[in-house]
Protein backbone atom coordinates (compact mmCIF):
# COMPACT_ATOMS: atom_id res chain seq x y z
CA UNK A 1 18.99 89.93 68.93
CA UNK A 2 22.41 92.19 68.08
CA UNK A 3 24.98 92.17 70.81
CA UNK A 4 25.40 95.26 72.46
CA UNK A 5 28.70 95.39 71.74
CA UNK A 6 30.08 96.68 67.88
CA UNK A 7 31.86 94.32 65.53
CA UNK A 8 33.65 97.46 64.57
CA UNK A 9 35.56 96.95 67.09
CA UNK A 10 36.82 92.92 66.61
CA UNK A 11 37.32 94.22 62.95
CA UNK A 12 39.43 96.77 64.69
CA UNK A 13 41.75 94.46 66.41
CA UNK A 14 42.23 91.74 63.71
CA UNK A 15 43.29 94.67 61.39
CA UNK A 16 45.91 95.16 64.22
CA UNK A 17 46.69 91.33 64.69
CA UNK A 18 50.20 90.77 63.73
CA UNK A 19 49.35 87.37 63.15
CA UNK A 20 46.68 87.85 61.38
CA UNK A 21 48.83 86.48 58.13
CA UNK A 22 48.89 83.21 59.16
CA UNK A 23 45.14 82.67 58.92
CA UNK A 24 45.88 82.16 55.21
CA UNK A 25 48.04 79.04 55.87
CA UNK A 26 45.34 76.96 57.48
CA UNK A 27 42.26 75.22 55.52
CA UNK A 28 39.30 77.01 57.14
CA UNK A 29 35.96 76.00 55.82
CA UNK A 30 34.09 78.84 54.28
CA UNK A 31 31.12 80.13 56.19
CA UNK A 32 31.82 77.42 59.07
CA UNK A 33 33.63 79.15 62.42
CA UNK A 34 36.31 76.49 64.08
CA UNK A 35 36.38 76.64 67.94
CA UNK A 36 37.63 72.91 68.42
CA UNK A 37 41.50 73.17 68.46
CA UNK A 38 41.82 72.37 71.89
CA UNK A 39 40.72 68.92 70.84
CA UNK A 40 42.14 68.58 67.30
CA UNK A 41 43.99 71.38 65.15
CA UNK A 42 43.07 72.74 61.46
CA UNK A 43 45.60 70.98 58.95
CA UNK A 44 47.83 73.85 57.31
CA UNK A 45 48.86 74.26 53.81
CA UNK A 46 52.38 73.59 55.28
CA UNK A 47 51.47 70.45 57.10
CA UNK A 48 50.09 69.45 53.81
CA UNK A 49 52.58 70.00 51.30
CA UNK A 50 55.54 68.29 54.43
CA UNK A 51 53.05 65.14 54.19
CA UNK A 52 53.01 65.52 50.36
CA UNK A 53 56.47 65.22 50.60
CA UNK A 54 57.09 62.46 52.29
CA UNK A 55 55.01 60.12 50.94
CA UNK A 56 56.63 61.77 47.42
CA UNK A 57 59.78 60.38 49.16
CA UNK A 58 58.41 56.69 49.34
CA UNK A 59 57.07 56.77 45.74
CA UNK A 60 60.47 58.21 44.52
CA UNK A 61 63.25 56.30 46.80
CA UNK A 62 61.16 53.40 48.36
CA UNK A 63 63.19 52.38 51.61
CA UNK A 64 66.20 54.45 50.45
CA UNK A 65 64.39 56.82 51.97
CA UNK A 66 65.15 56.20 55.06
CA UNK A 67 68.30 57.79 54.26
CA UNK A 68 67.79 60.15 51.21
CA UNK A 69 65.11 62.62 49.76
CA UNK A 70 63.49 65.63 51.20
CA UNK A 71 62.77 64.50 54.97
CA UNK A 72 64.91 61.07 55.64
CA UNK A 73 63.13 58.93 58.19
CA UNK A 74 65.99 57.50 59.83
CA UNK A 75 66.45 60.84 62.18
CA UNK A 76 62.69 62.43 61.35
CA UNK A 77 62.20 62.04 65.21
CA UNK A 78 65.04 64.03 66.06
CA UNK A 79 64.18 66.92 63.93
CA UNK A 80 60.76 67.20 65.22
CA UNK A 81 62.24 67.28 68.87
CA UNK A 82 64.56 69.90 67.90
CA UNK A 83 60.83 72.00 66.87
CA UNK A 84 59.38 70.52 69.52
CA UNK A 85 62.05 71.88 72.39
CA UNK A 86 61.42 75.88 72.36
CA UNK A 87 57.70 75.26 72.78
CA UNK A 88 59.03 73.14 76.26
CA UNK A 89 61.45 74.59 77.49
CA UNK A 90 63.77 71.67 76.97
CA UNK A 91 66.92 71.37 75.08
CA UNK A 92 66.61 69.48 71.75
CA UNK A 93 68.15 66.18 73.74
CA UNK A 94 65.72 66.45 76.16
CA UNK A 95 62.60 65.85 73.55
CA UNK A 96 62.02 62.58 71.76
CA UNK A 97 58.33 62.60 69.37
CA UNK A 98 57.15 59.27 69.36
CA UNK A 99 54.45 57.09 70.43
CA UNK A 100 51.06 58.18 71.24
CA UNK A 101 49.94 60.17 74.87
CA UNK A 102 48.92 57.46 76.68
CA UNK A 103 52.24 54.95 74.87
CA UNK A 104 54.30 57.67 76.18
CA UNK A 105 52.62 57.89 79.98
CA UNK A 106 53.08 53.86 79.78
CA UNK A 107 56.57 54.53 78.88
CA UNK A 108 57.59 56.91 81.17
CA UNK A 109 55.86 55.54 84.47
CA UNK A 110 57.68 52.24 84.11
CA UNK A 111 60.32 53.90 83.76
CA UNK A 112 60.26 56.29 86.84
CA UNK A 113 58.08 54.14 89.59
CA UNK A 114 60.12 52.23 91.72
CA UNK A 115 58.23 51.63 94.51
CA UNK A 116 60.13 50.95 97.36
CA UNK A 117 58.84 49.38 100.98
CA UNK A 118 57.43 52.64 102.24
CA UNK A 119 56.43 54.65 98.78
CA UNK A 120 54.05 52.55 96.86
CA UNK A 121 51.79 55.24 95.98
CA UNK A 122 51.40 57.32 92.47
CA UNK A 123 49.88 60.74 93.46
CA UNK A 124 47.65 62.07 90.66
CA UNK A 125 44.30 64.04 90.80
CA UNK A 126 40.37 63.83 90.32
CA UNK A 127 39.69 66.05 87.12
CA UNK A 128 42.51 64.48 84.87
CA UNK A 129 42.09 62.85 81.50
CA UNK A 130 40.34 59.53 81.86
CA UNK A 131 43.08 57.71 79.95
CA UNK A 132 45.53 58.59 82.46
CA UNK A 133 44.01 57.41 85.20
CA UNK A 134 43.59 54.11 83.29
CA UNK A 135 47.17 53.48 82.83
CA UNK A 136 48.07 54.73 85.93
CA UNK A 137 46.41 51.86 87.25
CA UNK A 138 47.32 49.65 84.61
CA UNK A 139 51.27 50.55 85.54
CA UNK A 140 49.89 49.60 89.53
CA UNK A 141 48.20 46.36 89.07
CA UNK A 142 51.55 45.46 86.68
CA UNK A 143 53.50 46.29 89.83
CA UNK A 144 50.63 43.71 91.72
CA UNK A 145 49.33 47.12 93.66
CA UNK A 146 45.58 47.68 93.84
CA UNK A 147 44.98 50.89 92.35
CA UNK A 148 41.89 51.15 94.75
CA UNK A 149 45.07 51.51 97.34
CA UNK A 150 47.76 52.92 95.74
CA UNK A 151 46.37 55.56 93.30
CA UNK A 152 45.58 58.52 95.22
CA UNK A 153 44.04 60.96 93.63
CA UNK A 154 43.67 64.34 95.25
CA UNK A 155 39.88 65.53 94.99
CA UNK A 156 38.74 69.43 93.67
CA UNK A 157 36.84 71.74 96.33
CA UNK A 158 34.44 73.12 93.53
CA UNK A 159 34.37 70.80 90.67
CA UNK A 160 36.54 72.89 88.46
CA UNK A 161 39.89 73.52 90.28
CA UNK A 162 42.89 71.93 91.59
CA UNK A 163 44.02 73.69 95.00
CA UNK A 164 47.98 73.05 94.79
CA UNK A 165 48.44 73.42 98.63
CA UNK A 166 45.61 70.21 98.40
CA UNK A 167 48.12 68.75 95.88
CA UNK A 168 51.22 69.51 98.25
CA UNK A 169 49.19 67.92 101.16
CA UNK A 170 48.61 64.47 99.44
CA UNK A 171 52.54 64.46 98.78
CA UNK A 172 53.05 62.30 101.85
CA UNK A 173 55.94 59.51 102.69
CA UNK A 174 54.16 57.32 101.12
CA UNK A 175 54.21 58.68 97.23
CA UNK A 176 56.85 57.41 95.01
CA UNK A 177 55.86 59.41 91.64
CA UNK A 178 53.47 62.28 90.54
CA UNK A 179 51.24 62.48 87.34
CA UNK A 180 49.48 65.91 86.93
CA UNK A 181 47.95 67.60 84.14
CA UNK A 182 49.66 71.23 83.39
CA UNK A 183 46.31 72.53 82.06
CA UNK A 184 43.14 70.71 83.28
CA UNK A 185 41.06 69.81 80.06
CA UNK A 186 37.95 71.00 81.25
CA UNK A 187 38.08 74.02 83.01
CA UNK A 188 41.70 75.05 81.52
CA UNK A 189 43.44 75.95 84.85
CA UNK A 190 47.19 76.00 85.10
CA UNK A 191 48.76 74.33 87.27
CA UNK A 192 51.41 75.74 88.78
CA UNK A 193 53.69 73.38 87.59
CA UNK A 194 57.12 74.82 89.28
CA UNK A 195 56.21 75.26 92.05
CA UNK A 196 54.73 71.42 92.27
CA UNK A 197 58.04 69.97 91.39
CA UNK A 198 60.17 72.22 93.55
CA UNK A 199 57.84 70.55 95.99
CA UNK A 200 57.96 67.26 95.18
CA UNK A 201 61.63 67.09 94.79
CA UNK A 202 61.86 68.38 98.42
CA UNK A 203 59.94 65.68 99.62
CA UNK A 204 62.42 63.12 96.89
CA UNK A 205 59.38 62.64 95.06
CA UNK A 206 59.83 62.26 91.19
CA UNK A 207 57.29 63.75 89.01
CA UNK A 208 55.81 64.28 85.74
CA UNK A 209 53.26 66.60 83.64
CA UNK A 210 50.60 65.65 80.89
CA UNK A 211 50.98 68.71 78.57
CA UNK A 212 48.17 67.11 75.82
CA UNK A 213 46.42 71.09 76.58
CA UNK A 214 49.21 73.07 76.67
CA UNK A 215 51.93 72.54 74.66
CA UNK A 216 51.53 74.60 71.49
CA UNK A 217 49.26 77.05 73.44
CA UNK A 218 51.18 77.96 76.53
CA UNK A 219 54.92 78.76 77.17
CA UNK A 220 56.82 75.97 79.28
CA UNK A 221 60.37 76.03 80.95
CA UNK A 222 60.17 71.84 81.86
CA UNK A 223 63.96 72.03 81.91
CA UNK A 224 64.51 74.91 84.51
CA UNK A 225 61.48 73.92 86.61
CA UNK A 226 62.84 70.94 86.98
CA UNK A 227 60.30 68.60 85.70
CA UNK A 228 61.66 64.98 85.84
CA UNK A 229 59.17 64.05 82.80
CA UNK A 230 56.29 65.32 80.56
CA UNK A 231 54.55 63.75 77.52
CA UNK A 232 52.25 65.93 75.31
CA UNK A 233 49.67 64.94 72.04
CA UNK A 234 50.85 66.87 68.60
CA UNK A 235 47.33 67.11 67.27
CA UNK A 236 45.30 69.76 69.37
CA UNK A 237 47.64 73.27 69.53
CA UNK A 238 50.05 71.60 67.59
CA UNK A 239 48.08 71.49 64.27
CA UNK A 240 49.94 68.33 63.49
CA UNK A 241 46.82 65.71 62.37
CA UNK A 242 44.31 63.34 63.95
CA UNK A 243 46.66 60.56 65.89
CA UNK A 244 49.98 62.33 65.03
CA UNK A 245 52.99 60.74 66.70
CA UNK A 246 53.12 62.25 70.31
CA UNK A 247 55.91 63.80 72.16
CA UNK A 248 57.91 63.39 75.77
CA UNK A 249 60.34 65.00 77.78
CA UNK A 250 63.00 63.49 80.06
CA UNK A 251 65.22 66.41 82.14
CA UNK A 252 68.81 65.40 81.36
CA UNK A 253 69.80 64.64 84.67
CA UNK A 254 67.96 61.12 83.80
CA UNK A 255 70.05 60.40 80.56
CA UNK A 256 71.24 56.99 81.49
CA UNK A 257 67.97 55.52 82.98
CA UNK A 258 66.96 52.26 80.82
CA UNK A 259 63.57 53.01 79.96
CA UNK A 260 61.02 50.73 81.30
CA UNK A 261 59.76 49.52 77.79
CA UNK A 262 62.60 49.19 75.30
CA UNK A 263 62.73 48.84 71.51
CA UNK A 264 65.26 49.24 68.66
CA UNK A 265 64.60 52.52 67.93
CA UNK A 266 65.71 53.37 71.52
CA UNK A 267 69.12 52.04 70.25
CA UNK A 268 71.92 54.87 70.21
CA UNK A 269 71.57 55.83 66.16
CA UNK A 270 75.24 54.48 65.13
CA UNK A 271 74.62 51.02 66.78
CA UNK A 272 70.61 50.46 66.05
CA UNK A 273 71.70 48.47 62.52
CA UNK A 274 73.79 46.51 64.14
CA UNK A 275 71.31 43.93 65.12
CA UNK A 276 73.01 43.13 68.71
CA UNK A 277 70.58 41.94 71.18
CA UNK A 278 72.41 43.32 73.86
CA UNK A 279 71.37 47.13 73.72
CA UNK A 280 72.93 49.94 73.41
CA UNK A 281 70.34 52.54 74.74
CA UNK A 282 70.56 56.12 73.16
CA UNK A 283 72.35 58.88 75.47
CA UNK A 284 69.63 61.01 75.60
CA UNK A 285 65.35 60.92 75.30
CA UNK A 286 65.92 58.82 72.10
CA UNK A 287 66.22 56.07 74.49
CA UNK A 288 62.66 56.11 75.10
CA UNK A 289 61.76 55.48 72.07
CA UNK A 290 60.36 51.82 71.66
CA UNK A 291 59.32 50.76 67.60
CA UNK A 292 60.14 52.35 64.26
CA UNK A 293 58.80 55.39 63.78
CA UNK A 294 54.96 56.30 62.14
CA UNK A 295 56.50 58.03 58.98
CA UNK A 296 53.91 59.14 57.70
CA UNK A 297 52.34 60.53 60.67
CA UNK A 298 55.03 62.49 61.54
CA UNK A 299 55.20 64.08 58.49
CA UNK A 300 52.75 66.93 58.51
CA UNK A 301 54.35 67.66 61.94
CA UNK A 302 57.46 69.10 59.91
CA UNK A 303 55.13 71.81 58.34
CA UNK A 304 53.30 72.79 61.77
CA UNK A 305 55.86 72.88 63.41
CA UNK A 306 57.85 75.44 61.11
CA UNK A 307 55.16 77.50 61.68
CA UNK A 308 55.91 77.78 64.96
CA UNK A 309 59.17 78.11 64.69
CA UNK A 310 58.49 81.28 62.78
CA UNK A 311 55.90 82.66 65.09
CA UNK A 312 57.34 81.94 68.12
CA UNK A 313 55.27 80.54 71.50
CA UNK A 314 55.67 84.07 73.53
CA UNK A 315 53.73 85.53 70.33
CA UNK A 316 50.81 82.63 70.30
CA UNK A 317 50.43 83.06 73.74
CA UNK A 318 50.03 86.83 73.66
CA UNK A 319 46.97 86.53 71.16
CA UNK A 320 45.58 83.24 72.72
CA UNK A 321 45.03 85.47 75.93
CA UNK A 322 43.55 88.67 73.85
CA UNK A 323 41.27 86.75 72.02
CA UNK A 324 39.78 84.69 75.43
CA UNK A 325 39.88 87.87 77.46
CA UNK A 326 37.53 89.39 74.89
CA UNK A 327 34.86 86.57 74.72
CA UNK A 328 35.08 86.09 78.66
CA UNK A 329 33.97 90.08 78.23
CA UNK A 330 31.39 89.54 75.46
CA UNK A 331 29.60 86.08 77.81
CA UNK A 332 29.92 88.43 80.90
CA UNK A 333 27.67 91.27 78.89
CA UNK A 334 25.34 89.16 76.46
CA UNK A 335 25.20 85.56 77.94
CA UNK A 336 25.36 85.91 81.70
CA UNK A 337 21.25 86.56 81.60
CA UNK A 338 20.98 83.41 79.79
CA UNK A 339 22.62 80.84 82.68
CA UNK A 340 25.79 81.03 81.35
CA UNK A 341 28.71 80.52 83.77
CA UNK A 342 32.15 81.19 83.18
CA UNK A 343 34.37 77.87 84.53
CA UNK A 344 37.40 78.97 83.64
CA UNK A 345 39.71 81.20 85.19
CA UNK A 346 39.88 84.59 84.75
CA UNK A 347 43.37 85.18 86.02
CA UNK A 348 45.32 85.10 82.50
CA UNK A 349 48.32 83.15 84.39
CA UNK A 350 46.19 80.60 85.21
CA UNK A 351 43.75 80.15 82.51
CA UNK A 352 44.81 77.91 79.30
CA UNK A 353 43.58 78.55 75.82
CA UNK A 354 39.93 77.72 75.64
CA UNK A 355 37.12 78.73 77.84
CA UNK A 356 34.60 76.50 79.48
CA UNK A 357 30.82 77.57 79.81
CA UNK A 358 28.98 75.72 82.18
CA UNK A 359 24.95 75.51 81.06
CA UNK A 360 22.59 73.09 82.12
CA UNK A 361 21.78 72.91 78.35
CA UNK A 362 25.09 72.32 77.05
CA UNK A 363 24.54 69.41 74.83
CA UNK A 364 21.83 70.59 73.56
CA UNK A 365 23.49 74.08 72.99
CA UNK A 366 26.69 72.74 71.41
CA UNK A 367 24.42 70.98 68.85
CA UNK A 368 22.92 74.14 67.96
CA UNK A 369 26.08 75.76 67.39
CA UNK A 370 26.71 72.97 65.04
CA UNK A 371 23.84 73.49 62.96
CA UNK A 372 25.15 77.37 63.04
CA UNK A 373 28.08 76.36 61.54
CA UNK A 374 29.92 76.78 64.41
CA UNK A 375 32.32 73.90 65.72
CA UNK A 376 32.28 73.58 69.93
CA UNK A 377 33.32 70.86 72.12
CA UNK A 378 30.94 69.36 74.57
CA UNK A 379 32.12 68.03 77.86
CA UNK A 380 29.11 66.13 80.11
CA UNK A 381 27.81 67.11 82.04
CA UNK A 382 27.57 71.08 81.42
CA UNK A 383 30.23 72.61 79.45
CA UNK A 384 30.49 74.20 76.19
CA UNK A 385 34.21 74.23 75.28
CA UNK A 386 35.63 76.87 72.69
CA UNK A 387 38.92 77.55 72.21
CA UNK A 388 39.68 80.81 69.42
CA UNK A 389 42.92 79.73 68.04
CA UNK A 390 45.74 82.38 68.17
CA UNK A 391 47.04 80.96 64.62
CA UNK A 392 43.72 80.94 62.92
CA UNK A 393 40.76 82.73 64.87
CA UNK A 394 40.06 86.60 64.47
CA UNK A 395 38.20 88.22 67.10
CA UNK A 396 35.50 88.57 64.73
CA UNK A 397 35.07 85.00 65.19
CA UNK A 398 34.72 85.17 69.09
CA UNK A 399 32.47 87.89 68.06
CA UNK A 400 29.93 86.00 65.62
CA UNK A 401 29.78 83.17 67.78
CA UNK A 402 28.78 85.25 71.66
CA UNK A 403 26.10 86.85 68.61
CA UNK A 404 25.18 83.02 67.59
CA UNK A 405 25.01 81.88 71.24
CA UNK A 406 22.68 84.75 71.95
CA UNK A 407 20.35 84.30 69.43
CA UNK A 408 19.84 80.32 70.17
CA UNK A 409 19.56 81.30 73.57
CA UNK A 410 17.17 84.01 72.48
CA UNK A 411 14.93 81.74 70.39
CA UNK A 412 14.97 78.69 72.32
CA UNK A 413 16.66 76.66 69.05
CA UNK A 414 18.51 74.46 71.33
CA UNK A 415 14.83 72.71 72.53
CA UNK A 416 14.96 70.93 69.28
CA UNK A 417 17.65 68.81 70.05
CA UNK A 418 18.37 66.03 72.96
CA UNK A 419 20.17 66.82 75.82
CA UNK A 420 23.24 64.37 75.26
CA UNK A 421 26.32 63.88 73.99
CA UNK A 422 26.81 62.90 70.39
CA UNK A 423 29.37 59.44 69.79
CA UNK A 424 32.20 62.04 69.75
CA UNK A 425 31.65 64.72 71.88
């Protein structure tokens, strides 16, 4: 069944899409729509040809390139913070990429807890990513704290949202560091991360921010808010490959803190050859770094994050919000009849990049997408995950898939597949 509303008029407003362009520089498979890059990014023709390059550098130099050729290794790290830094709101010393997300949370939580006789605690919440949670607790029993005791986690009233006067509440005597997520990765709510820290810090609470779902989508001012650490993946907004190297933040007014976990590459850059084993920490968030760096995974980073560079986050952010406006208007006139719930919010200052449908069908329905050629994310128990893409979505594409939706909804074509979650969801 046609949607009421007329494709003229998503044909209208890509033709007006300034960014529009860059659709050309990603690999987009023909007659397939991509709504996953909330989980993992398209690879762009610039991400390519940066990865090309590098490993053009190996064949060519071997380990002088470390040094030499078109992307030395040796300070590869640094230049990707430099990208990295705009799309934080940090300076370029503030940033170190390296490790993985959950590396990084290791890293920077045995760094920053120091529990003391009365703050034992790590504050974090109910509806963050499982992986956080587990090394949370991992960082606890290390400490020989039961997490059952010492990990509070502050519960939703609805499921879907984080209240942050419940957060404030749970910031008691007793808390010695915060993890929270700046977007949840369900329902894509925003925290609102300033005000949380100016918080915190008046109760002399340190605390920190997983931005895995928003860096790359959102725009982020970690430095001015405050933030005493963040750590963020490279692969989902960020374009930058499946397991890319990750990516943390440490405010300046840390620089000096030995890092919890320490490794040569944390070695200030002048002093890391000379083989001392007495360390001489870097003077900035290149001390957190712990082993040599994953070349080669870093190097399609160099070509996604030019990209960018060039565009600019204010500019992403503008189009991420047009594009999930419009389907959040297409589900409210053509799906609502259907079950469909919106579990996202509407508010566009508190609502990430993708949208989350709830349906008590949503396994089933995110299969039929597939077979529509249309790529969703599944999150169990109920929600159908799409995220349009500012960099590489048209609004023609929100607009074929509420028309896809409608007519599997229509014809029952979910029914022929099994309510549950695939391996990878």
């Amino acid at each position: 069944m046609a949607l009421t509303a007329k494709r003229e008029e998503a044909i209208e407003r890509d033709e007006q899409d300034r960014l529009a362009p860059y659709r050309d520089e990603f690999y987009l498979q023909e007659g397939s729509i991509y709504m996953d890059g909330n989980s993992l990014g398209l690879l762009s023709k610039r991400a390519e040809a940066t990865l090309l390059e590098s490993l053009a550098d190996w064949r060519e130099l071997g380990i002088d390139g470390w040094m030499k050729g078109r992307h030395p290794w040796f300070e590869l790290s640094e230049k990707l913070a430099a990208l990295n830094a705009p799309l934080v709101g940090g300076s370029a010393d503030e940033v170190m990429v390296t490790g993985s997300t959950t590396v990084n949370l290791h890293q920077l939580v045995a760094t920053f807890f120091a529990p003391s006789e009365q703050r034992t605690k790590i504050l974090a919440d109910s509806l963050t990513f499982p992986s956080d949670i587990y090394a949370l607790q991992s960082q606890l029993r290390l400490r020989g704290l039961d997490p059952a005791e010492h990990l509070v986690q502050v519960e939703s009233r609805d499921g879907r949202f984080l209240d942050e006067a419940d957060i404030i509440a749970a910031m008691t005597e007793e808390i010695a560091l915060i993890v929270l997520p700046t977007v949840l990765y369900r329902s894509g709510q925003i925290l609102d991360m300033e005000r949380l820290t100016r918080e915190a810090h008046a109760r002399s609470i340190l605390i920190g921010f997983d931005g895995c779902h928003s860096v790359g989508a959102i725009p982020h001012a970690f430095h001015d808010w405050g933030v005493d650490f963040a750590y963020w993946c490279n692969y989902k907004h960020l374009n930058g490959g499946p397991g890319t190297v990750g990516g943390l933040f440490v405010h300046e007014r840390h620089f000096g803190t030995l890092p919890g976990l320490t490794g040569w590459f944390g070695s200030r850059k002048d002093k890391q050859f000379d083989m001392d084993h007495t360390m001489t920490p870097a003077e900035n968030a290149g001390a957190f770094q712990i082993g040599t760096p994953h070349v080669l995974s870093l190097a399609p980073q160099i070509g996604a994050l030019e990209l960018f560079a060039e565009v600019g986050i204010d500019a992403v952010r503008t189009k991420s919000l047009a594009l999930t406006d419009y389907m959040m208007t297409l589900v409210d006139q053509e799906l609502t009849p259907y079950g469909f719930v919106i579990g996202n919010p509407r508010d566009d200052k508190r609502r990430g990049a993708h949208l989350s449908l709830e349906h008590p069908e949503a396994a089933r329905i995110c299969k039929a997408l597939k077979a529509h050629h249309v790529i969703p994310d599944f999150r169990a128990p109920n929600i159908v995950r799409l995220a349009p893409v500012a960099l590489y979505n048209k609004f023609e594409d929100v607009y074929e898939v509420v028309s896809i939706l409608k007519t599997i909804m229509d014809e029952k074509q979910y029914e022929q597949f099994k309510n549950e979650r695939e391996v990878v969801a």
